[in-house]
C-alpha atoms as a PDB file:
ATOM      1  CA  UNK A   1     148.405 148.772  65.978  1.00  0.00           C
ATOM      2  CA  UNK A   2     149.796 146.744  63.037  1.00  0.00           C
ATOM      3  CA  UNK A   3     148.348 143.311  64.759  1.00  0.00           C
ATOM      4  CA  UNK A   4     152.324 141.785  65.358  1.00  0.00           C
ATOM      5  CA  UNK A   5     153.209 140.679  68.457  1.00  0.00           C
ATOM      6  CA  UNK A   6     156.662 141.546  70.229  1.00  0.00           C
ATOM      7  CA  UNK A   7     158.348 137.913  71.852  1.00  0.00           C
ATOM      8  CA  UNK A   8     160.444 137.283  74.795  1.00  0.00           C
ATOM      9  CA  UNK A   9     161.578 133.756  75.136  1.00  0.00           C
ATOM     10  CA  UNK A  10     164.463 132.403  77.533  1.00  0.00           C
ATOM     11  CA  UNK A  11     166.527 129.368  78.938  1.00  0.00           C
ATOM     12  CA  UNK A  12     167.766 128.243  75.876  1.00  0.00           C
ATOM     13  CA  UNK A  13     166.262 129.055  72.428  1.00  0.00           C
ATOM     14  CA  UNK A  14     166.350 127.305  69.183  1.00  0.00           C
ATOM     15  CA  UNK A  15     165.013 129.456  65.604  1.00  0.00           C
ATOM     16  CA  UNK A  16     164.744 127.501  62.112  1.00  0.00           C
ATOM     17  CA  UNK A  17     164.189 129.046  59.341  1.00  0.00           C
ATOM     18  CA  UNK A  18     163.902 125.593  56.473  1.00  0.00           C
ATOM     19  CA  UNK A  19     163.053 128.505  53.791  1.00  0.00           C
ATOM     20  CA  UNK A  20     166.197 129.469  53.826  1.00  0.00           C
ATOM     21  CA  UNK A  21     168.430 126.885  56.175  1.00  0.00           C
ATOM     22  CA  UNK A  22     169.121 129.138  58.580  1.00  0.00           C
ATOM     23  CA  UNK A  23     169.393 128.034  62.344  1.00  0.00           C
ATOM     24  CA  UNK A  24     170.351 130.078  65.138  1.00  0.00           C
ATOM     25  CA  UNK A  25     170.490 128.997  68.941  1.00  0.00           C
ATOM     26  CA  UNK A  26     170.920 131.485  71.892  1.00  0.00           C
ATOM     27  CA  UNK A  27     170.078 131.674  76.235  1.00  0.00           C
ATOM     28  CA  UNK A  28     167.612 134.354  74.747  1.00  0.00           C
ATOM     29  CA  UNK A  29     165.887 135.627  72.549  1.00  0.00           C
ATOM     30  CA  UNK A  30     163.648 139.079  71.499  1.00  0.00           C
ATOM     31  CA  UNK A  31     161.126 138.834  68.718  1.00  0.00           C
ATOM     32  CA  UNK A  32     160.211 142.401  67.516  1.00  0.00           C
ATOM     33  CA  UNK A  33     157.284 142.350  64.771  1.00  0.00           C
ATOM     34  CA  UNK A  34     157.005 145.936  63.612  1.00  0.00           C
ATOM     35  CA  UNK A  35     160.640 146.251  63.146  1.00  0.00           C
ATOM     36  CA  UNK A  36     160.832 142.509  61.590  1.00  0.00           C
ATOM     37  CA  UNK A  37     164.087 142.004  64.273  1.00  0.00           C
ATOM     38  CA  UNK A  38     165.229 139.253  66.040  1.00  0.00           C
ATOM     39  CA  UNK A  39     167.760 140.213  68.740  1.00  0.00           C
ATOM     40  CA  UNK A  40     169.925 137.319  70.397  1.00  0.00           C
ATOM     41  CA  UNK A  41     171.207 137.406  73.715  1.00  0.00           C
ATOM     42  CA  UNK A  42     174.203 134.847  75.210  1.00  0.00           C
ATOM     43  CA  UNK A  43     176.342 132.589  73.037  1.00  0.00           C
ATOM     44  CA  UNK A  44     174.713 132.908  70.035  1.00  0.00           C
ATOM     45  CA  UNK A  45     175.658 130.408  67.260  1.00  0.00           C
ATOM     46  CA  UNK A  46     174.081 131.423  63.617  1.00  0.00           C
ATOM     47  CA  UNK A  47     174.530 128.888  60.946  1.00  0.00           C
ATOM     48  CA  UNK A  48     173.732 128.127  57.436  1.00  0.00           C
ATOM     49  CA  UNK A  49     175.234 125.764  54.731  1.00  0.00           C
ATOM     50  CA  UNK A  50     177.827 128.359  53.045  1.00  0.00           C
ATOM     51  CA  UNK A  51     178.276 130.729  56.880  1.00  0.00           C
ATOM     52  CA  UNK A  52     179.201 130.392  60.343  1.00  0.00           C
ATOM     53  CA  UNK A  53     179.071 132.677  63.417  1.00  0.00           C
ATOM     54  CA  UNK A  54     179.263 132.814  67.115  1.00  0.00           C
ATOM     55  CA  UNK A  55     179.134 135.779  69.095  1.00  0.00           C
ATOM     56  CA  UNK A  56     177.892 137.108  72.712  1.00  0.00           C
ATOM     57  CA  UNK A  57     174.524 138.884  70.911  1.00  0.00           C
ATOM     58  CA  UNK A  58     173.492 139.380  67.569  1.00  0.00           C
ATOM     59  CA  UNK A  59     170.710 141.253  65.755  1.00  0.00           C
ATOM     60  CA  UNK A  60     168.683 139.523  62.417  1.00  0.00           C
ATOM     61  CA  UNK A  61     167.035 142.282  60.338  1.00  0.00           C
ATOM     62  CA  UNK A  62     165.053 139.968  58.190  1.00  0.00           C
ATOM     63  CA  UNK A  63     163.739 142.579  55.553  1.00  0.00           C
ATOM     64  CA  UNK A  64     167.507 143.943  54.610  1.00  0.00           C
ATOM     65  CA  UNK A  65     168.350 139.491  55.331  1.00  0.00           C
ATOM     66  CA  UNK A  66     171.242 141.929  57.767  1.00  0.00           C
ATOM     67  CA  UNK A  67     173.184 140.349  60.464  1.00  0.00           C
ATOM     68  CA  UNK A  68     175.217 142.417  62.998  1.00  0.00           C
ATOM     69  CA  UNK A  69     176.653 140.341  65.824  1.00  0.00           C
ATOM     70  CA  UNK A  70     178.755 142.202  68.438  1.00  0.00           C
ATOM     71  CA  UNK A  71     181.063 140.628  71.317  1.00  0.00           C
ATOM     72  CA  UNK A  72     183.740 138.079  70.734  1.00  0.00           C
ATOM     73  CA  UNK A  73     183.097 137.455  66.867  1.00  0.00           C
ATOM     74  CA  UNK A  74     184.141 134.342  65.528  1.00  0.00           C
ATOM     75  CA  UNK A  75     182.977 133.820  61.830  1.00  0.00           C
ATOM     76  CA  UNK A  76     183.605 131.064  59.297  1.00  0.00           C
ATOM     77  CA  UNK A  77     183.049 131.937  55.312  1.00  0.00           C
ATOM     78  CA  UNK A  78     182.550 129.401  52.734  1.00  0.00           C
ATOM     79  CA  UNK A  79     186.083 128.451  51.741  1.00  0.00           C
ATOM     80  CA  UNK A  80     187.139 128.073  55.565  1.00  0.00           C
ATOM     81  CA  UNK A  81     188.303 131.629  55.859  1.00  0.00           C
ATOM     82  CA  UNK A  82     187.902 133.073  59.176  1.00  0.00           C
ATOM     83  CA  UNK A  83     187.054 136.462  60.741  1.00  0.00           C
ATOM     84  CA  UNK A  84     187.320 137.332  64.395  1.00  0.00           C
ATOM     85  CA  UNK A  85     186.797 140.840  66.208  1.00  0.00           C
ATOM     86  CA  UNK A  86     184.535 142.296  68.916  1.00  0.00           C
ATOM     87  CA  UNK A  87     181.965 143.768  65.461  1.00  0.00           C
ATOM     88  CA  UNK A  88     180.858 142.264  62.168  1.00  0.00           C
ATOM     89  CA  UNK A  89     177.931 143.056  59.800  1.00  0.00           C
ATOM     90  CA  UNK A  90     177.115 140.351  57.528  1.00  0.00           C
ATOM     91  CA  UNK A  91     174.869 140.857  54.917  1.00  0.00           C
ATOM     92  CA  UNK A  92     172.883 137.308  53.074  1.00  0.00           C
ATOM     93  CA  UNK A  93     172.858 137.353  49.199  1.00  0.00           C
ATOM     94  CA  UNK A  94     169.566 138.871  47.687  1.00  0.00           C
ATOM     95  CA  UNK A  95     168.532 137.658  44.214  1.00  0.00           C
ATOM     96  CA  UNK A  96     168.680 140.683  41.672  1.00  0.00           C
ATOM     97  CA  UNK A  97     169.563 143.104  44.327  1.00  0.00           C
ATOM     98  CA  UNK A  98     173.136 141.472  45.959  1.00  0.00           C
ATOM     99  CA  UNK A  99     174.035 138.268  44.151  1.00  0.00           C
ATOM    100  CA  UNK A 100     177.401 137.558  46.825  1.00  0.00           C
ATOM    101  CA  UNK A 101     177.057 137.836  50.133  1.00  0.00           C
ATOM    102  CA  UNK A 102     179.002 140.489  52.097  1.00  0.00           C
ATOM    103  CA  UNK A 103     181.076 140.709  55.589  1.00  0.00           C
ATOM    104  CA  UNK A 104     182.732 144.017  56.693  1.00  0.00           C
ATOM    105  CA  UNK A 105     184.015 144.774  60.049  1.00  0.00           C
ATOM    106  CA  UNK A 106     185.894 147.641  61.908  1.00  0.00           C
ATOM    107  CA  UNK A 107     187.654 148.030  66.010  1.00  0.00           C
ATOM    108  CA  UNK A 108     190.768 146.020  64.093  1.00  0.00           C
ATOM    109  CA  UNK A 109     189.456 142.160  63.185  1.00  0.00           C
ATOM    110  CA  UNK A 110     191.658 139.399  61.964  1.00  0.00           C
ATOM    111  CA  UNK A 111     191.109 137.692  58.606  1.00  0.00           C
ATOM    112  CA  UNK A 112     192.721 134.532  58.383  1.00  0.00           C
ATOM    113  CA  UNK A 113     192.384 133.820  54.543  1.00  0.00           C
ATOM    114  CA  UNK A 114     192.807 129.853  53.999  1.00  0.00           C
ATOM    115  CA  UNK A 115     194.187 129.641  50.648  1.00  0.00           C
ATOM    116  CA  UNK A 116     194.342 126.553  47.742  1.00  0.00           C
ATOM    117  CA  UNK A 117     196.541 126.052  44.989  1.00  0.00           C
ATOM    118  CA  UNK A 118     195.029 125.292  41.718  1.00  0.00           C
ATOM    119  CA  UNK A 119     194.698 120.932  42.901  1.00  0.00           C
ATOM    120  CA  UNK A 120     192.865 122.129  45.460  1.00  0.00           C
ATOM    121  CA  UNK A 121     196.254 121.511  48.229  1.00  0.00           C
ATOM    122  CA  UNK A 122     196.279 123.382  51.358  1.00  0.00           C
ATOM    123  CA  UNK A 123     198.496 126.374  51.163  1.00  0.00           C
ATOM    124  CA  UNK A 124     199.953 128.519  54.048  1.00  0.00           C
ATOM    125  CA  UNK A 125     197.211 130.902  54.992  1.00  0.00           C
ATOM    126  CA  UNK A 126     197.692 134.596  55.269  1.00  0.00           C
ATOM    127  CA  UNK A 127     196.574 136.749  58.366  1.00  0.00           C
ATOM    128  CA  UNK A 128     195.312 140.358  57.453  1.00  0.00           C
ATOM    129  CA  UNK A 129     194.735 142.613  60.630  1.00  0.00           C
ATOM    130  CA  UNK A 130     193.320 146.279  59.898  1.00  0.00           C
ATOM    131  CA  UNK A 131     191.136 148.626  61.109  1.00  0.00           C
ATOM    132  CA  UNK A 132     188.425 148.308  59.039  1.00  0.00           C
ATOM    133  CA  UNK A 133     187.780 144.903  56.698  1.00  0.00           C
ATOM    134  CA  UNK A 134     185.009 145.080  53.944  1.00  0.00           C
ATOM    135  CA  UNK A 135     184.520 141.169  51.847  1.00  0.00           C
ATOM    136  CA  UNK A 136     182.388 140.833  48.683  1.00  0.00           C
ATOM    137  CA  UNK A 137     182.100 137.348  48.278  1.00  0.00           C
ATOM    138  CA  UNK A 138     184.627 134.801  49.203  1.00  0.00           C
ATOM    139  CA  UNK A 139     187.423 136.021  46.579  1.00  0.00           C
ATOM    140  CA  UNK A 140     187.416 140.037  47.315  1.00  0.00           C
ATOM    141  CA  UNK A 141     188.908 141.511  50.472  1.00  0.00           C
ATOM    142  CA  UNK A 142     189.410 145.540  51.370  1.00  0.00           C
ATOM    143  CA  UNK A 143     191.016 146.756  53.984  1.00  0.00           C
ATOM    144  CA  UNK A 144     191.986 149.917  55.340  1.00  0.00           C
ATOM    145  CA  UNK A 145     193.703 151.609  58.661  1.00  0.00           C
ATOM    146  CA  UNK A 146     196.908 150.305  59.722  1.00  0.00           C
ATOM    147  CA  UNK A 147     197.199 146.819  57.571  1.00  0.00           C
ATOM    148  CA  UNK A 148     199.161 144.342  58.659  1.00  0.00           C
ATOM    149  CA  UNK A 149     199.545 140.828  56.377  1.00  0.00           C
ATOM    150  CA  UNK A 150     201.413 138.407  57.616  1.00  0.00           C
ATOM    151  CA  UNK A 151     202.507 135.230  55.082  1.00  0.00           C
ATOM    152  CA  UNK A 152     204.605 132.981  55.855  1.00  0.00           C
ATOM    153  CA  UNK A 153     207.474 133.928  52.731  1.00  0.00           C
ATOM    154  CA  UNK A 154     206.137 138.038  53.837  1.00  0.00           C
ATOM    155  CA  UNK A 155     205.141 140.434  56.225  1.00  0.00           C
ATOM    156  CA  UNK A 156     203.309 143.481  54.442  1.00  0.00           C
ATOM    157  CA  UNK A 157     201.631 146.788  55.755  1.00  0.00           C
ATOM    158  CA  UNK A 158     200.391 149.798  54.860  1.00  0.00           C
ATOM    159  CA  UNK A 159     197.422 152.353  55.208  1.00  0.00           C
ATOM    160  CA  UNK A 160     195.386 150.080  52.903  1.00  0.00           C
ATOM    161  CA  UNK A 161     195.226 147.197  51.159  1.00  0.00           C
ATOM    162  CA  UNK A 162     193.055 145.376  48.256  1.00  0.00           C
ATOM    163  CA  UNK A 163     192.913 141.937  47.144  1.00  0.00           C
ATOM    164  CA  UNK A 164     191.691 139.981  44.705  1.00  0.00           C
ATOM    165  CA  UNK A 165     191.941 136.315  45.499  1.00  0.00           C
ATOM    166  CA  UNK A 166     190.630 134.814  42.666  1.00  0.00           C
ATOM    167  CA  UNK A 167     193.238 136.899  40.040  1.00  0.00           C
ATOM    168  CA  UNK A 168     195.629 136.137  43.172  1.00  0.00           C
ATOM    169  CA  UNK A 169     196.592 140.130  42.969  1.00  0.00           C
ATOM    170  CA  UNK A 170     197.042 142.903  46.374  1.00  0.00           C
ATOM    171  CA  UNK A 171     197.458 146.504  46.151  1.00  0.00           C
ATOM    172  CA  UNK A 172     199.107 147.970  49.114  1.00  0.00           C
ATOM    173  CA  UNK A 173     198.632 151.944  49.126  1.00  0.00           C
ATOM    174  CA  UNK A 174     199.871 154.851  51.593  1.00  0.00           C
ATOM    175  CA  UNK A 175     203.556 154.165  52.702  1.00  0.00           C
ATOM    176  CA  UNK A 176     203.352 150.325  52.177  1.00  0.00           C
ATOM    177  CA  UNK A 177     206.455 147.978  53.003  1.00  0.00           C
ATOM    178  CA  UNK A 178     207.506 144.675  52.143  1.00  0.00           C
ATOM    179  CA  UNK A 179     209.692 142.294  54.017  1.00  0.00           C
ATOM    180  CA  UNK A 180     210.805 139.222  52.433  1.00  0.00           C
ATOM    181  CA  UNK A 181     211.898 136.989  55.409  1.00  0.00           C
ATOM    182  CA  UNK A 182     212.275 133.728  53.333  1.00  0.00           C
ATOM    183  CA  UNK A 183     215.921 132.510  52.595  1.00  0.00           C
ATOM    184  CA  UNK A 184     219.157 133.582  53.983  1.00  0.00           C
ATOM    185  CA  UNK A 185     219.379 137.062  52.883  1.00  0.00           C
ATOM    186  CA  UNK A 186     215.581 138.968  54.102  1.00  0.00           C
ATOM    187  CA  UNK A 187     215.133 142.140  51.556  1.00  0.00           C
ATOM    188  CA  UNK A 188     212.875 144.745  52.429  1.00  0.00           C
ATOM    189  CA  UNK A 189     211.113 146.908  49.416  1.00  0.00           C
ATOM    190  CA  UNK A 190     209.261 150.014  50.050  1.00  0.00           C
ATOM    191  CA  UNK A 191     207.317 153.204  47.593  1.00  0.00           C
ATOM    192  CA  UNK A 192     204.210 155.182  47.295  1.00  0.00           C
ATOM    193  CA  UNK A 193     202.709 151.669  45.626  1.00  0.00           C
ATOM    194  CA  UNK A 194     203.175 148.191  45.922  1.00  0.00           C
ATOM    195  CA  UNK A 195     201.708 145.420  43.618  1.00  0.00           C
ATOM    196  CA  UNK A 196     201.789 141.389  44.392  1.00  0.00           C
ATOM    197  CA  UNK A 197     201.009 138.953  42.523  1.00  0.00           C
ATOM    198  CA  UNK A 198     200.833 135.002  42.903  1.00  0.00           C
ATOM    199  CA  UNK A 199     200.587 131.914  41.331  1.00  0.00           C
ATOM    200  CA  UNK A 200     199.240 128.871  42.986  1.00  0.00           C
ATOM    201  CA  UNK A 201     199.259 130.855  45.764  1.00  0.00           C
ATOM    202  CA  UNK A 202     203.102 131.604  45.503  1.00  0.00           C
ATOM    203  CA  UNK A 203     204.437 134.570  45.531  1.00  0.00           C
ATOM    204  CA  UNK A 204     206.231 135.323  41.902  1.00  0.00           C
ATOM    205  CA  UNK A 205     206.517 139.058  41.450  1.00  0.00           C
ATOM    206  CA  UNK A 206     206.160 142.127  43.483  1.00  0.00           C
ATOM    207  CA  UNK A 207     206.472 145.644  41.765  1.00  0.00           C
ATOM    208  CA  UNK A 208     207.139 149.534  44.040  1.00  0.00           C
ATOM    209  CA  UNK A 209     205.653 152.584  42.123  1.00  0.00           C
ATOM    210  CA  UNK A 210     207.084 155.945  43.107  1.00  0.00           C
ATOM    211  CA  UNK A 211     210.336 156.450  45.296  1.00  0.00           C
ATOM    212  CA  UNK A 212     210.907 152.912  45.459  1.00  0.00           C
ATOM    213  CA  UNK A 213     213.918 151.521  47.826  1.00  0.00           C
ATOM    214  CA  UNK A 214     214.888 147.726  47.799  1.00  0.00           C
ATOM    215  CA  UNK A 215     217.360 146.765  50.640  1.00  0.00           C
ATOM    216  CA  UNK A 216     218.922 143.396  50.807  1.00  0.00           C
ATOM    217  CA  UNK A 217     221.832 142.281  52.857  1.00  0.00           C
ATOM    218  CA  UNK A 218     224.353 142.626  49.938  1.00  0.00           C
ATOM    219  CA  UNK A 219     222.614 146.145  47.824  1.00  0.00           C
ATOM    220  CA  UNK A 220     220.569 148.960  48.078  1.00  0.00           C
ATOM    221  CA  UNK A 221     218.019 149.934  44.839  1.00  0.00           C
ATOM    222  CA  UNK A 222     216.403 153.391  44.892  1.00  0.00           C
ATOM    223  CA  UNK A 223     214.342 153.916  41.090  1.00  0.00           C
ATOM    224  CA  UNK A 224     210.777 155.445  40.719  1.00  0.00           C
ATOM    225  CA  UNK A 225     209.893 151.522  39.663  1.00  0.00           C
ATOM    226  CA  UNK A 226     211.338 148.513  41.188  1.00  0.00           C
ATOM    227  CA  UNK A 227     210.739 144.932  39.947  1.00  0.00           C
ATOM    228  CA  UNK A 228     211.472 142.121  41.850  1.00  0.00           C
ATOM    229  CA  UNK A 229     210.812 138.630  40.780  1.00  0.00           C
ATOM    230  CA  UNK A 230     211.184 135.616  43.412  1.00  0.00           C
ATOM    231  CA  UNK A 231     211.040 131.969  42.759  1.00  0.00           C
ATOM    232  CA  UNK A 232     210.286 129.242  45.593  1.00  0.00           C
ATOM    233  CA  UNK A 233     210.082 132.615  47.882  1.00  0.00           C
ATOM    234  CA  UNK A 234     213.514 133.296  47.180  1.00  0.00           C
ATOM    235  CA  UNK A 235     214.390 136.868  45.148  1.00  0.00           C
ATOM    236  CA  UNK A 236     216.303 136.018  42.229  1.00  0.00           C
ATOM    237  CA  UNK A 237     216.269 139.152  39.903  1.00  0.00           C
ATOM    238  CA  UNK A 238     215.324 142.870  40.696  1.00  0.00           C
ATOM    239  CA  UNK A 239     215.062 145.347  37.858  1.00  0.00           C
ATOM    240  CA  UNK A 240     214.671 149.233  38.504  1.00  0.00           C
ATOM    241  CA  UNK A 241     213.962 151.934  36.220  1.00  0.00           C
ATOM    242  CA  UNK A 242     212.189 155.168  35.904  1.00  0.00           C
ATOM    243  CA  UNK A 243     212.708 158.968  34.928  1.00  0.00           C
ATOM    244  CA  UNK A 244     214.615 159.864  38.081  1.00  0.00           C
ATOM    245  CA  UNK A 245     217.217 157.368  37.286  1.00  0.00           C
ATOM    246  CA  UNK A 246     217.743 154.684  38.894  1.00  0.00           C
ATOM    247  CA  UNK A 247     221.016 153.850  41.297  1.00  0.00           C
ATOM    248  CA  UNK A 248     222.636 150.497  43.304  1.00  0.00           C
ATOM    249  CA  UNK A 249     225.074 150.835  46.615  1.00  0.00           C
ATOM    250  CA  UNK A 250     226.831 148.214  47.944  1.00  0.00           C
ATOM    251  CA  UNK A 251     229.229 148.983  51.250  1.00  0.00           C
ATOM    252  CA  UNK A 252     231.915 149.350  48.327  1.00  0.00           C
ATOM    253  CA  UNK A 253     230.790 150.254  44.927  1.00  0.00           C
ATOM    254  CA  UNK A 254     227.885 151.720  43.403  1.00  0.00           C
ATOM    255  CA  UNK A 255     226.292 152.783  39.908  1.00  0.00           C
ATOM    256  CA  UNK A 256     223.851 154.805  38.329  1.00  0.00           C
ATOM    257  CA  UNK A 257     221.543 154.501  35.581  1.00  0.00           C
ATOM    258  CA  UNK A 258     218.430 154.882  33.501  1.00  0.00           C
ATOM    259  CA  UNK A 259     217.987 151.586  34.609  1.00  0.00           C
ATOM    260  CA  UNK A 260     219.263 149.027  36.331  1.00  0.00           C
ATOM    261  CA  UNK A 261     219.012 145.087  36.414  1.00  0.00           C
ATOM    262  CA  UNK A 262     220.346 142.845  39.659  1.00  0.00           C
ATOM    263  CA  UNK A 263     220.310 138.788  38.571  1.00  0.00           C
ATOM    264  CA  UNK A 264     220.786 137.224  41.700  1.00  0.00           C
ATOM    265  CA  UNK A 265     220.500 133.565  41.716  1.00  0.00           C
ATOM    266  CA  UNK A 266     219.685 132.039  44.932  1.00  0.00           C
ATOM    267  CA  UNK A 267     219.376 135.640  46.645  1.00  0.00           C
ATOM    268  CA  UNK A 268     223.068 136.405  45.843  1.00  0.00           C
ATOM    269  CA  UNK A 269     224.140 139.249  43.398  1.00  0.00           C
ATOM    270  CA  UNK A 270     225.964 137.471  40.469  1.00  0.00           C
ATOM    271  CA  UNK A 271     225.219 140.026  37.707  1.00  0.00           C
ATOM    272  CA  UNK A 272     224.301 144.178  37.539  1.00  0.00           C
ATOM    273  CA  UNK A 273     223.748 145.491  34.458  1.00  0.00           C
ATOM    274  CA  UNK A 274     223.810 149.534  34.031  1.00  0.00           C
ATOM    275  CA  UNK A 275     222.293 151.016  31.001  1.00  0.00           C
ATOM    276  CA  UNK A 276     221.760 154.027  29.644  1.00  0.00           C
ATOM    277  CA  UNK A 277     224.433 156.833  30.870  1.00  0.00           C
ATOM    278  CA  UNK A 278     225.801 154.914  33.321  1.00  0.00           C
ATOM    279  CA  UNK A 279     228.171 155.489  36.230  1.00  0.00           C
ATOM    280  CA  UNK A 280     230.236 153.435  38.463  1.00  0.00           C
ATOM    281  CA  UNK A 281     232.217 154.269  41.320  1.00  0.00           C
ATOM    282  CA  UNK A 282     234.023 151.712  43.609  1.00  0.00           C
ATOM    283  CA  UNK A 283     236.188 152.298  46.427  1.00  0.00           C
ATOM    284  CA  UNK A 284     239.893 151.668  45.243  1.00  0.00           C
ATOM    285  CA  UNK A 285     242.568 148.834  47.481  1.00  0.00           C
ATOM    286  CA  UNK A 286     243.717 150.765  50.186  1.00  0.00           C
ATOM    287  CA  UNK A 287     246.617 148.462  50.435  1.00  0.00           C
ATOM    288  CA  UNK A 288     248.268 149.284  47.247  1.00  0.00           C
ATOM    289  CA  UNK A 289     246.996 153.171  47.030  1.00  0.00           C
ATOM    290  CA  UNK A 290     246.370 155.945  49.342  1.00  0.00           C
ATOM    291  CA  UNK A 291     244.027 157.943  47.917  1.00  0.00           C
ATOM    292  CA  UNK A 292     240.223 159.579  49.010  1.00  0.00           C
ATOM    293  CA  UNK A 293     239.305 159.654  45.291  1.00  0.00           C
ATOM    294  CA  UNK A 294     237.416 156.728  43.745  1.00  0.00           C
ATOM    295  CA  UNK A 295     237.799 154.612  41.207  1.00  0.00           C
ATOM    296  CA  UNK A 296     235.252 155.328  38.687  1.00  0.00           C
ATOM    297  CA  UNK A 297     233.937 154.305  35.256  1.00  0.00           C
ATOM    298  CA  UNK A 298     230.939 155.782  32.600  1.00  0.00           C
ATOM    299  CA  UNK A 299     229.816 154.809  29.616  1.00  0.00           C
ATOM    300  CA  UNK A 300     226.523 153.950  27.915  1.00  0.00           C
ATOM    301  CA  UNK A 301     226.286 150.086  29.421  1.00  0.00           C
ATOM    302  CA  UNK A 302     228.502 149.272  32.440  1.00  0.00           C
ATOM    303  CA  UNK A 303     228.000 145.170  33.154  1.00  0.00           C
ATOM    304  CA  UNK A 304     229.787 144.118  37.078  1.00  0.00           C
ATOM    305  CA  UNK A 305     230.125 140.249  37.717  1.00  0.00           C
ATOM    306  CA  UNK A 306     230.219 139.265  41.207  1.00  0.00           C
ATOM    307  CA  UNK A 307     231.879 135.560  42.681  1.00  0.00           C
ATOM    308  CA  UNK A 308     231.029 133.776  46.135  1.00  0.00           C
ATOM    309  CA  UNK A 309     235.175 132.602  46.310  1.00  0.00           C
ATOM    310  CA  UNK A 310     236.682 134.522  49.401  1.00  0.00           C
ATOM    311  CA  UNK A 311     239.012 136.958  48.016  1.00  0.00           C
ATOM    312  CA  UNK A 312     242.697 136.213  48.090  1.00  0.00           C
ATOM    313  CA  UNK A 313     243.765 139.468  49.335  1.00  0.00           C
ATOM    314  CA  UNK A 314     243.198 141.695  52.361  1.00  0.00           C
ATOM    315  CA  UNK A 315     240.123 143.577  50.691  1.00  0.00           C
ATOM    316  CA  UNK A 316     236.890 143.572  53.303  1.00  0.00           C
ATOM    317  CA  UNK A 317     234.598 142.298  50.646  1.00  0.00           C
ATOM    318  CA  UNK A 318     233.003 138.971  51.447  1.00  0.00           C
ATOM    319  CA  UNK A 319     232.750 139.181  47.324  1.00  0.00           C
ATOM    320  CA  UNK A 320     235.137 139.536  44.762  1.00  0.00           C
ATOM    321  CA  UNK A 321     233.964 141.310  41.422  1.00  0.00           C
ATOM    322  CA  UNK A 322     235.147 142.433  38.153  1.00  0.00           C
ATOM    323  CA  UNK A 323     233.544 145.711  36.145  1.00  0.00           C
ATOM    324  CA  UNK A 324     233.564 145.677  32.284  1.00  0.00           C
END
């Protein structure tokens, strides 16, 4: 009744659009004019200067400029990042109505986000699997059910994530975990919130808000905040605070605080400073006592030193240390 026709067209079909420089090839092709729909059937390839897809069929909704391509996705954004997963909705820019141009997916895609530093030199990229994946633009990425982000100084997760590439910032939410796995001692940091944040696309800082734990290989860190810094994706300094006080173990000592602050050099503890009613305890030389009680020490600041020599005597230690 409206006058449009409805198109079938096979063996191989080619669609330009020069308006706005979009070309898409297919085995075939449905042309539906009432409902303004293209619907592409058989290793579909859609391209245009600043996006990229391929997929097994794919529907163009030309009045919402909508593109939802199903089967074997495979898409390229503008700054080489790539998304690939059996669903994705892409939606084109609209002047006044959606300046950036949008890409969410669900079924668990893959995001592999190609990253720069600030020359413009390659970086490591970073892989972000989820169940769901929403991008504004080429900067913004949400993601949500089961997250998994894989760098190559990191592997994160959590229930979901944000990140904003530009400010080089993530939020990880809902039981999130870190795991350092650069240098020779891997530290793991968990809590109820988890901020990173980069420079140049390095990792510098990463901060755990509520019930945070940070493990390494030589202390333990529980604090409601937890503050690690890491240089050349090594950690070199963790700081913990927070009203529930904040405490450090070690297989031999440990202290307690209103806050705490590990300098560790090259991943290895050196310094812990203890302030603000602080508590030590350290297990006394079994060699030269026998006792079940341990050695202990309070006071307002408590400051431990630690050394990499081997010890001279028969303690277990691989470090020797000194409290003041």
């Amino acid at each position: 009744p409206s006058g449009k026709y409805n198109t079938y067209m096979g063996g191989g079909v080619v669609v330009h659009c020069p308006a706005k420089q979009i070309t898409l090839r297919a085995d075939s092709m449905e042309q539906y004019g009432d409902e303004e729909r293209f619907y592409f059937v058989g290793h579909v390839y859609y391209r245009e200067p600043r996006f990229n897809l391929h997929s097994d069929f794919l529907n163009y909704y030309m009045t919402e400029e909508r593109i939802v391509a199903t089967g074997n996705v495979d898409a390229t954004m503008p700054n080489g990042s790539r998304l690939r997963g059996p669903v994705a909705t892409y939606l084109r820019p609209i002047p006044k109505r959606r300046p950036l141009a949008q890409l969410s997916a669900d079924q668990r895609p893959t995001i592999t986000l190609v990253q720069q530093d600030s020359l413009g030199r390659p970086q490591p990229p970073m892989q972000v699997v989820a169940n769901n994946v929403f991008m504004n633009g080429d900067s913004l990425v949400y993601a949500g059910g089961h997250v998994v982000i894989t760098r190559q100084e990191f592997t994160a997760s959590g229930d979901s994530m944000f990140l904003d590439g530009q400010k080089e910032i993530m939020h990880l939410m809902r039981d999130p975990k870190i795991e350092g796995r650069s240098g020779t001692n891997p530290f793991t940091l968990v809590g109820l919130l988890i901020d990173l944040y980069s420079r140049n696309r390095k990792l510098y800082r990463v901060i755990a808000r509520g019930k945070g734990v940070a493990t390494s290989k030589d202390i333990v860190l529980h604090a409601d905040t937890i503050d690690l810094r890491v240089t050349d994706d090594v950690l070199q300094r963790a700081v913990a605070w927070g009203p529930g006080r904040a405490s450090a173990k070690s297989p031999v000592d440990s202290l307690r605080a209103d806050s705490i602050n590990v300098v560790m050099p090259g991943q290895q503890v050196r310094e812990i400073h203890a302030v603000g009613t602080a508590y030590a305890e350290s297990k006394p030389d079994t060699v030269k006592f026998r006792t079940k009680e341990m050695d202990w020490m309070k006071g307002d600041t408590i400051i431990a030193y630690f050394d990499s020599l081997p010890p001279k005597d028969t303690t277990p230690s691989p470090d020797r240390k000194s409290v003041v």
